[in-house]
N, C-alpha and C. Protein backbone atom coordinates (compact mmCIF):
# COMPACT_ATOMS: atom_id res chain seq x y z
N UNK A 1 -16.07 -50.41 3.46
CA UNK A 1 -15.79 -49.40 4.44
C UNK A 1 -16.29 -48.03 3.96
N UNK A 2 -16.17 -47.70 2.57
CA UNK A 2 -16.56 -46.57 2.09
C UNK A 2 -17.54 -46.28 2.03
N UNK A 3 -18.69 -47.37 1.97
CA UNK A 3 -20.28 -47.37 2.19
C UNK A 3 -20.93 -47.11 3.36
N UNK A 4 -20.09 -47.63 4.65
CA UNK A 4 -20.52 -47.83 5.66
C UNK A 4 -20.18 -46.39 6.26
N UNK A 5 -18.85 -45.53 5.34
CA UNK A 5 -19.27 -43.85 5.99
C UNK A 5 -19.87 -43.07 5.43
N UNK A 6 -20.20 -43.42 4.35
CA UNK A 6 -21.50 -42.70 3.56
C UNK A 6 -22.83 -42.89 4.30
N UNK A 7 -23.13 -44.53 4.71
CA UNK A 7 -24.18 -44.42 5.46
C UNK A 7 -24.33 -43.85 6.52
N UNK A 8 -22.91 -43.95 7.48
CA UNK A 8 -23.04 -42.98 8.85
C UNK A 8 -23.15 -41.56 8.47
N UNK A 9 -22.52 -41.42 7.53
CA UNK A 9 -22.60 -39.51 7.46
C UNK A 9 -24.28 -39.26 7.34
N UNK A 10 -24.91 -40.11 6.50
CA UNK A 10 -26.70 -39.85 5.83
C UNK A 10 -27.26 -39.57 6.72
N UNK A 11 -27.17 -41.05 7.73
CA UNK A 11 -27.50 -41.10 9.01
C UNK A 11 -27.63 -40.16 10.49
N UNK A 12 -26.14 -38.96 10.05
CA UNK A 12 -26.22 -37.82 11.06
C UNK A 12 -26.59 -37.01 10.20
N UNK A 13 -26.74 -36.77 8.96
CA UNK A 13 -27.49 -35.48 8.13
C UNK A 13 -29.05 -35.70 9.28
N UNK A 14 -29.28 -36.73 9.08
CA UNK A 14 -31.04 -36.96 9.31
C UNK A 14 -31.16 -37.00 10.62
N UNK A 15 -29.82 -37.04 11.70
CA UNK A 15 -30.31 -37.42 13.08
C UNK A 15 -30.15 -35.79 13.53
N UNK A 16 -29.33 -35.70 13.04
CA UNK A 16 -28.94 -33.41 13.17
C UNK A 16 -30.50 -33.07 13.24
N UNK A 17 -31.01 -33.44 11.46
CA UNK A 17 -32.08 -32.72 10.97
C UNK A 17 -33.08 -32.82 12.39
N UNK A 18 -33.37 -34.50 12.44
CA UNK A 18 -34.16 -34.04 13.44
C UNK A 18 -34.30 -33.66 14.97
N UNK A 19 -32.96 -33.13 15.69
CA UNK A 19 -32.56 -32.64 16.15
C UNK A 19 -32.70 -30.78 16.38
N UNK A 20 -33.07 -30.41 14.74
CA UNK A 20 -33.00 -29.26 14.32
C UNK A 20 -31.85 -28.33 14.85
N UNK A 21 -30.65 -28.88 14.56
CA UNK A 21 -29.42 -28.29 14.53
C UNK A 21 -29.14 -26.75 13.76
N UNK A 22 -28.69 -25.96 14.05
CA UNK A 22 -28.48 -24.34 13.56
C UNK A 22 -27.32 -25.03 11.96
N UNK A 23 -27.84 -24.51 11.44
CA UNK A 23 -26.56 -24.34 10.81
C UNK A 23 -25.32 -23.04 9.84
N UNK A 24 -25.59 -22.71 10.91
CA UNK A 24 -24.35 -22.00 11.35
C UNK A 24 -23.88 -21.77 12.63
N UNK A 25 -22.94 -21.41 13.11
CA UNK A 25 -22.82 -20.25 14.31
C UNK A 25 -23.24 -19.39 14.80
N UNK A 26 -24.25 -19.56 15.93
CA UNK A 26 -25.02 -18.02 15.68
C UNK A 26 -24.40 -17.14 17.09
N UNK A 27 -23.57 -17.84 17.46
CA UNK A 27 -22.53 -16.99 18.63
C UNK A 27 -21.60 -16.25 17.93
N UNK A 28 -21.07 -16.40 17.01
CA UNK A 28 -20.43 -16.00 16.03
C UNK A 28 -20.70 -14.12 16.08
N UNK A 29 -19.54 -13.33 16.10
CA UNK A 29 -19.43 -12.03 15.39
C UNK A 29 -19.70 -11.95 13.89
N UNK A 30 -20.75 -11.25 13.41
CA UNK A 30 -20.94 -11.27 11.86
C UNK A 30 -19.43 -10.76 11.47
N UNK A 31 -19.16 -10.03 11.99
CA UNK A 31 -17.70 -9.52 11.75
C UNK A 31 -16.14 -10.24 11.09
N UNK A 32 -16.34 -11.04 11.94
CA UNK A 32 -15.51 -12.49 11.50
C UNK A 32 -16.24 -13.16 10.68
N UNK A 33 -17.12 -13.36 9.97
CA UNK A 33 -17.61 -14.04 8.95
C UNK A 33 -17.92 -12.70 7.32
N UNK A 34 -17.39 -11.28 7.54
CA UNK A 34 -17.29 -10.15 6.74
C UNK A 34 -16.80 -11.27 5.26
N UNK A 35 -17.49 -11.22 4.24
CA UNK A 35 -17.10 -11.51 2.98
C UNK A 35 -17.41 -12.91 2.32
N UNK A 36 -18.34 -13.51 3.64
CA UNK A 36 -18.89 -15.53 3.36
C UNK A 36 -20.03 -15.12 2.80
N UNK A 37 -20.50 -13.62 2.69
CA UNK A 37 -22.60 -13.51 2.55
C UNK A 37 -22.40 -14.85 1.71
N UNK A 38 -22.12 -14.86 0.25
CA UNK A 38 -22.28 -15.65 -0.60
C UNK A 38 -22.20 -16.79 -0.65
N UNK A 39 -21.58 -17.51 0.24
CA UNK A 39 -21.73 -19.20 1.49
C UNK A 39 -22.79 -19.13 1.86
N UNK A 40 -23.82 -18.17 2.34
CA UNK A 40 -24.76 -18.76 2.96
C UNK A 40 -25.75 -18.60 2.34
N UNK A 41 -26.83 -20.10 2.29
CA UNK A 41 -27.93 -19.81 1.17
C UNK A 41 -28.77 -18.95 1.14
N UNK A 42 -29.43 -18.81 -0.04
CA UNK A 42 -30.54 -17.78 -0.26
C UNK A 42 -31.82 -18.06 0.93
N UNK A 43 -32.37 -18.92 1.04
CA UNK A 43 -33.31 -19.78 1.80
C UNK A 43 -32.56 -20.48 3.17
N UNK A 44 -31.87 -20.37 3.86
CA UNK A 44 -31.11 -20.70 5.06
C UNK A 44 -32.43 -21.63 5.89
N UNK A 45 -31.33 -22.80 6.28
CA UNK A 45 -31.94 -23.51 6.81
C UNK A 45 -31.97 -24.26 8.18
N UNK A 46 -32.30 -24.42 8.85
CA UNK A 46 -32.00 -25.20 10.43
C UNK A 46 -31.54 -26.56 10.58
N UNK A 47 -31.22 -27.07 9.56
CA UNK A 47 -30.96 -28.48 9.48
C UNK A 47 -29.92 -28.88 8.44
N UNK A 48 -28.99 -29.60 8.68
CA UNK A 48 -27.89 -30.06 7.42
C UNK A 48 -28.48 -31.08 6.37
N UNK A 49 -29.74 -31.61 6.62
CA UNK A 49 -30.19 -32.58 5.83
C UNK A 49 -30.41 -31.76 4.44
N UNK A 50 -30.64 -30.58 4.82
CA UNK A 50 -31.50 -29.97 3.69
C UNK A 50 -30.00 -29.37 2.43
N UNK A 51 -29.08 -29.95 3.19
CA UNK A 51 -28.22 -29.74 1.95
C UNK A 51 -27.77 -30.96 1.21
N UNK A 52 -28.03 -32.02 1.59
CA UNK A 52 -27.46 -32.97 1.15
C UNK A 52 -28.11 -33.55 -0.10
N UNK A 53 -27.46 -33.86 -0.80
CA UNK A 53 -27.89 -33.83 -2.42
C UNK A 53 -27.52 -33.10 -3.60
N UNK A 54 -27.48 -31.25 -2.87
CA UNK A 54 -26.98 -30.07 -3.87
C UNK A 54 -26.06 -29.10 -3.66
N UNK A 55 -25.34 -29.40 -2.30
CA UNK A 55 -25.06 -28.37 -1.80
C UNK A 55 -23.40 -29.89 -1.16
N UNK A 56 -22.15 -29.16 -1.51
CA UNK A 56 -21.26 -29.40 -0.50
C UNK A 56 -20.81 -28.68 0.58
N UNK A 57 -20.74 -29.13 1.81
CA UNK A 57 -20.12 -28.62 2.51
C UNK A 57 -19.03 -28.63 3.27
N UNK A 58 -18.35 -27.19 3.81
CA UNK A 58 -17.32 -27.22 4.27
C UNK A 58 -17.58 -26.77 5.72
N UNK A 59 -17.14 -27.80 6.90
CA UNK A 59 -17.53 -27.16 8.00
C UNK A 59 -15.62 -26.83 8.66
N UNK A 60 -16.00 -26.00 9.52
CA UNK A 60 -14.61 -25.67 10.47
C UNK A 60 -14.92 -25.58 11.92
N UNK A 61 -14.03 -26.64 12.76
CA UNK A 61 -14.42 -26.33 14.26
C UNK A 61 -12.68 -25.99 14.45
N UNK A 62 -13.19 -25.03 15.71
CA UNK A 62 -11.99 -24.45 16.57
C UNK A 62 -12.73 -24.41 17.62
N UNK A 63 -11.89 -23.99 18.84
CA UNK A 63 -12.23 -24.20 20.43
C UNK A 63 -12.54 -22.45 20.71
N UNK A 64 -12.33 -21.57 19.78
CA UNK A 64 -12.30 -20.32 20.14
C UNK A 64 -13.08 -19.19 18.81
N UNK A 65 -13.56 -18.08 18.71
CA UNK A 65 -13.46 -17.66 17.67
C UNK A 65 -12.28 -16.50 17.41
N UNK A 66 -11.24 -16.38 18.22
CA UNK A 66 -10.22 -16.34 18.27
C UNK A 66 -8.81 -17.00 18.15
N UNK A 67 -9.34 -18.67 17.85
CA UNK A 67 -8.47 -19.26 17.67
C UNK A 67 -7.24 -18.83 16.45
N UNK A 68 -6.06 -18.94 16.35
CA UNK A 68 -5.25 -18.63 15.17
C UNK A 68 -5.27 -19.63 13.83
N UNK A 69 -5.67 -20.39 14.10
CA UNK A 69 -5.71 -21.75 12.63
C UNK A 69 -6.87 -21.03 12.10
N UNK A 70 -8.21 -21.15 13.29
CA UNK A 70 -9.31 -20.47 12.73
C UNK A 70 -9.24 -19.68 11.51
N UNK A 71 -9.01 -18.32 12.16
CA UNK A 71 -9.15 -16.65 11.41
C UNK A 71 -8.41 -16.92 10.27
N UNK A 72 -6.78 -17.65 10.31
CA UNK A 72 -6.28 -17.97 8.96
C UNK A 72 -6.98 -18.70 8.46
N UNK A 73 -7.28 -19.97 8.00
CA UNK A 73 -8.55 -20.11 7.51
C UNK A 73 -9.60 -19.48 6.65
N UNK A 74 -10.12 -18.67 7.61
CA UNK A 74 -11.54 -17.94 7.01
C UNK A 74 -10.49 -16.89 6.09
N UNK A 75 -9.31 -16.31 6.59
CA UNK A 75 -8.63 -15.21 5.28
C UNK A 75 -8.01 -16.01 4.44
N UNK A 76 -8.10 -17.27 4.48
CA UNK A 76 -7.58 -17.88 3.34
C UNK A 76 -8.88 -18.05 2.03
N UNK A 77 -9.92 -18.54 3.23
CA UNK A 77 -10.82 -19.12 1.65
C UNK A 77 -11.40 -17.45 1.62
N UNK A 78 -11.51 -16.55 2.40
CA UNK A 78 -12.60 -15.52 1.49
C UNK A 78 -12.45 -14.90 0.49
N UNK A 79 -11.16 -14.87 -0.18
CA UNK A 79 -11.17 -14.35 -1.47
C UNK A 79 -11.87 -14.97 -2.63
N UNK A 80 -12.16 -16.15 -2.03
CA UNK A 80 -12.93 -17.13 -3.22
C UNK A 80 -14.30 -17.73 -2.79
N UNK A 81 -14.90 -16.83 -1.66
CA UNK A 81 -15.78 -16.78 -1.42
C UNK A 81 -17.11 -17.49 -2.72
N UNK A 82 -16.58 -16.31 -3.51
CA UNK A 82 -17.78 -15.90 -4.85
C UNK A 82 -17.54 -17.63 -5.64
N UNK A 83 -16.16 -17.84 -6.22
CA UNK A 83 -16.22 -18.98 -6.65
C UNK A 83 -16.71 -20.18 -6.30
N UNK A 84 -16.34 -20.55 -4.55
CA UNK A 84 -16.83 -21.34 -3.96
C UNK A 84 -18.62 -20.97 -3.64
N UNK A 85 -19.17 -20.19 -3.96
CA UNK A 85 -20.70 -20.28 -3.99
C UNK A 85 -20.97 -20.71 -5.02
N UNK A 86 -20.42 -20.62 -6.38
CA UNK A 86 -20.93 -20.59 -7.57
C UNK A 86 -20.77 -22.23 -7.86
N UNK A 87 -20.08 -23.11 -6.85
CA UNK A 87 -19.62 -24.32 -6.49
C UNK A 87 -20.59 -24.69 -5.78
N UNK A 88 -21.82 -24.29 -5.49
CA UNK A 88 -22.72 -25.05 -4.53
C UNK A 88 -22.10 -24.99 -3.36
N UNK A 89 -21.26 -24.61 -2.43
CA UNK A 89 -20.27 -24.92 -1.34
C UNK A 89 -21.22 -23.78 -0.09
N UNK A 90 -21.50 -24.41 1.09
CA UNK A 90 -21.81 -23.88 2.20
C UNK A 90 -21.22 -24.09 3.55
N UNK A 91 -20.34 -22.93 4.11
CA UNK A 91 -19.82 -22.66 4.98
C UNK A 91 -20.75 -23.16 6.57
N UNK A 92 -20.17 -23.65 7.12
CA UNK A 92 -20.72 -24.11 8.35
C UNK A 92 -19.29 -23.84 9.61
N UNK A 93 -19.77 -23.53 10.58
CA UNK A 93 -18.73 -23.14 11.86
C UNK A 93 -18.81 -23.32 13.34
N UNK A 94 -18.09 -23.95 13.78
CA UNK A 94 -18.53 -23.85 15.05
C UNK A 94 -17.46 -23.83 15.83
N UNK A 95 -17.35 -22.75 16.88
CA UNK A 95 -16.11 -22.29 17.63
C UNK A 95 -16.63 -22.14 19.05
N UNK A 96 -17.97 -23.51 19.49
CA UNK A 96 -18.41 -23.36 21.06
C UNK A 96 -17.91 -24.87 21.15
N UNK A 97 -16.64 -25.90 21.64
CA UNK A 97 -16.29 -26.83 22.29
C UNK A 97 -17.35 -27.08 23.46
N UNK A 98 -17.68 -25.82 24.66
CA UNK A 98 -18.51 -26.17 25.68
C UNK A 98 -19.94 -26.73 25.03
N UNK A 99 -20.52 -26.05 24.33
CA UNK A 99 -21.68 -26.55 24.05
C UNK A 99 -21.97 -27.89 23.44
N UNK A 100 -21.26 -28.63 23.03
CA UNK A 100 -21.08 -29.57 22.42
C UNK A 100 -22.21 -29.87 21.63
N UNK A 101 -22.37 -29.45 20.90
CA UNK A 101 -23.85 -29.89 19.89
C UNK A 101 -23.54 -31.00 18.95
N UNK A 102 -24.80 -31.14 18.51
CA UNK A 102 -24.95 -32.74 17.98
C UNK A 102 -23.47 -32.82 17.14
N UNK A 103 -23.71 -31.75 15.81
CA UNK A 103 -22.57 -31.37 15.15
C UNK A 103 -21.09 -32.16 15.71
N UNK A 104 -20.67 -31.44 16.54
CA UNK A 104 -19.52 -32.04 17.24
C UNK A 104 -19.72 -33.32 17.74
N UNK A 105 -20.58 -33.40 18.27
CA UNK A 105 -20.69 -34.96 19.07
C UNK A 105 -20.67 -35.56 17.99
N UNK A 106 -20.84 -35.79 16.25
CA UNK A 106 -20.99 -36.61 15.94
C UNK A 106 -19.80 -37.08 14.70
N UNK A 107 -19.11 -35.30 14.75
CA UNK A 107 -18.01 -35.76 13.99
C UNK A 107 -16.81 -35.67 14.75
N UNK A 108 -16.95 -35.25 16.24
CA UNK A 108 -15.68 -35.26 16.60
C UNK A 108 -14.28 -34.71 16.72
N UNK A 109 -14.50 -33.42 16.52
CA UNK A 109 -13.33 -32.23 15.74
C UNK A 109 -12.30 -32.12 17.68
N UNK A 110 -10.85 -32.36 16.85
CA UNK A 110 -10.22 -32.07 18.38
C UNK A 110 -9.57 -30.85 17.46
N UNK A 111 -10.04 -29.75 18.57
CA UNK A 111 -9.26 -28.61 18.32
C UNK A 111 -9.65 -27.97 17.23
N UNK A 112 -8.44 -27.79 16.04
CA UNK A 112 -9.12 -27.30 14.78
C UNK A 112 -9.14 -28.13 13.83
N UNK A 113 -10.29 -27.94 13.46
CA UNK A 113 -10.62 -29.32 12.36
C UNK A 113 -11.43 -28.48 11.08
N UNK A 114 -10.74 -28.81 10.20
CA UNK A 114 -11.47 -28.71 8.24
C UNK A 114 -12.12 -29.75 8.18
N UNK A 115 -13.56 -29.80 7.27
CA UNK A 115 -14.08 -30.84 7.24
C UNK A 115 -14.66 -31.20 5.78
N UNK A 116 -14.55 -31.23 4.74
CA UNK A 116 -15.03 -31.27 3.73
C UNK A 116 -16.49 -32.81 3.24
N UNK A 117 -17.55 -32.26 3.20
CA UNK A 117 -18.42 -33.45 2.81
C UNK A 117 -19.06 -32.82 1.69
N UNK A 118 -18.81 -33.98 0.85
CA UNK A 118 -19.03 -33.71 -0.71
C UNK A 118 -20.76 -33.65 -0.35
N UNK A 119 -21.86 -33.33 -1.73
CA UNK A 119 -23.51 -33.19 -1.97
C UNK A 119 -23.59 -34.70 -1.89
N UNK A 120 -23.08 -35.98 -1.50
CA UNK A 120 -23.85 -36.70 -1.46
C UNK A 120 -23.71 -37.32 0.47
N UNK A 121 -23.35 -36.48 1.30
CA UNK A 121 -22.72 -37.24 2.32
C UNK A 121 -21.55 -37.47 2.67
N UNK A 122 -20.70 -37.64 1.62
CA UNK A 122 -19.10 -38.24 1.86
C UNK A 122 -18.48 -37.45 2.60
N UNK A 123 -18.00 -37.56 3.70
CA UNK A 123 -16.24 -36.84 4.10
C UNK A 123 -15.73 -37.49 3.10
N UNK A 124 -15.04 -36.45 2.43
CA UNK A 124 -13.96 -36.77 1.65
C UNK A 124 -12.93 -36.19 1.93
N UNK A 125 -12.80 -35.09 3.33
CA UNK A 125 -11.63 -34.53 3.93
C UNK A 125 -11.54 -34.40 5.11
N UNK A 126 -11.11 -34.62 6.17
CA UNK A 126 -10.32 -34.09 7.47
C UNK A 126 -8.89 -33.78 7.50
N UNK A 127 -8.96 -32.32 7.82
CA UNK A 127 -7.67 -31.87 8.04
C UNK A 127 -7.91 -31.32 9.70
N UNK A 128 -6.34 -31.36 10.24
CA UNK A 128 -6.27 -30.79 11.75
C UNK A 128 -5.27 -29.26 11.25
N UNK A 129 -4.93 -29.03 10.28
CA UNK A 129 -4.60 -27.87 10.09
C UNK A 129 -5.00 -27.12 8.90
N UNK A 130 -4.12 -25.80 8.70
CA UNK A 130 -4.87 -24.85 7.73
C UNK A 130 -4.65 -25.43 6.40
N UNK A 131 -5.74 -25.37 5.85
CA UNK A 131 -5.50 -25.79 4.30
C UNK A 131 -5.43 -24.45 3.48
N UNK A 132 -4.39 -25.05 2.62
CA UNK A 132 -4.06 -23.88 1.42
C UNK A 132 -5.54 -23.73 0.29
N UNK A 133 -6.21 -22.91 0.36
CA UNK A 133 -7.30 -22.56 -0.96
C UNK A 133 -7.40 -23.24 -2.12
N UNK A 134 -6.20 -23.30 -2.60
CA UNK A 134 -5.77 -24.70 -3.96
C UNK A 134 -6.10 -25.69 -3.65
N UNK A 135 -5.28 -26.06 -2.96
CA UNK A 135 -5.89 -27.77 -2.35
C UNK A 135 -7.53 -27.99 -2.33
N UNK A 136 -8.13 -26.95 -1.19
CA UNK A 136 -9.81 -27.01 -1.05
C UNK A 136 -10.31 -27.18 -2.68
N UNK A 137 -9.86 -26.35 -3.72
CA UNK A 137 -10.72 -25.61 -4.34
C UNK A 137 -10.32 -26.83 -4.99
N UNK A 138 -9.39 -27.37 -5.73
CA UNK A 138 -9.09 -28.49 -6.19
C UNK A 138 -9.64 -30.17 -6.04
N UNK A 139 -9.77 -30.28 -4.62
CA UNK A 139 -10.71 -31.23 -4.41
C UNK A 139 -12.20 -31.42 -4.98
N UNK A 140 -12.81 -29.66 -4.19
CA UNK A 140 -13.71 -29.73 -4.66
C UNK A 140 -14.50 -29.56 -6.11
N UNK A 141 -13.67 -28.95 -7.22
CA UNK A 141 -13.92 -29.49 -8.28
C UNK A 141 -13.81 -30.95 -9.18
N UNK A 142 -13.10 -31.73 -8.52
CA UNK A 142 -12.88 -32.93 -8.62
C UNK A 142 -14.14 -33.95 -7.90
N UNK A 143 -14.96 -33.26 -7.41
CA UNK A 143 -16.39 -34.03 -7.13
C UNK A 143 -17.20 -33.71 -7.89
N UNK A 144 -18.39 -35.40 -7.82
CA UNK A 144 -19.16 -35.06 -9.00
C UNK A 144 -20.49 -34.35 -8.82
């Protein structure tokens, strides 16, 4: 079973990629993202494939960019912004439900959803609520 979601996850890295999926939010207020610069790579890219291998990521869907799970959230992890870059870790977001992009269509987020996929593919997390910074930061040093 554990293989078979490693392979599906590979599988939407590469069907996104060629899709050429944003990756980020670009509806998004830079405003609400004040203090991630260091989440997002040096070389930014249009496709999630291009992280897979060196880069973990953490994506977050909400139905709003006003949602309240949301914004807590983003003031939870930005104090550790800096650490979590220095972690390879790239922030991904998406707060358009209407638009439904591949993204969503393929993982499925009801409402607000944490999503943690380790550098090789793995979900190794879904949460439907706010996660405490410890927990995140804890997991993700515990990958290899």
């Amino acid at each position: 079973m554990f293989i078979i979601k490693s392979i599906k996850l590979a599988l939407l890295f590469a069907g996104l990629s060629a899709l050429g999926v944003q990756a980020a939010d670009t509806s998004s207020p830079a405003s609400a993202f004040t203090g991630f610069e260091a989440l997002q790579p040096d070389m930014p890219s249009n496709d999630l494939i291009s992280y897979a291998g060196h880069a973990t990521v953490i994506v977050i869907f909400a139905d709003s960019l006003e949602d309240v799970e949301f914004t807590a959230q983003l003031d939870i992890l930005r104090p550790h912004a800096e650490y979590l870059a220095a972690q390879n870790v790239v922030l991904l977001t998406d707060t358009s439900p209407d638009a439904n992009g591949p993204l969503r269509q393929a993982l499925r987020p009801r409402g607000f959803s944490l999503l943690l996929i380790n550098s090789v593919g793995t979900l190794t997390q879904r949460r439907g609520t706010v996660t405490d910074s410890q927990r995140l930061i804890r997991q993700i040093d515990q990958m290899p």
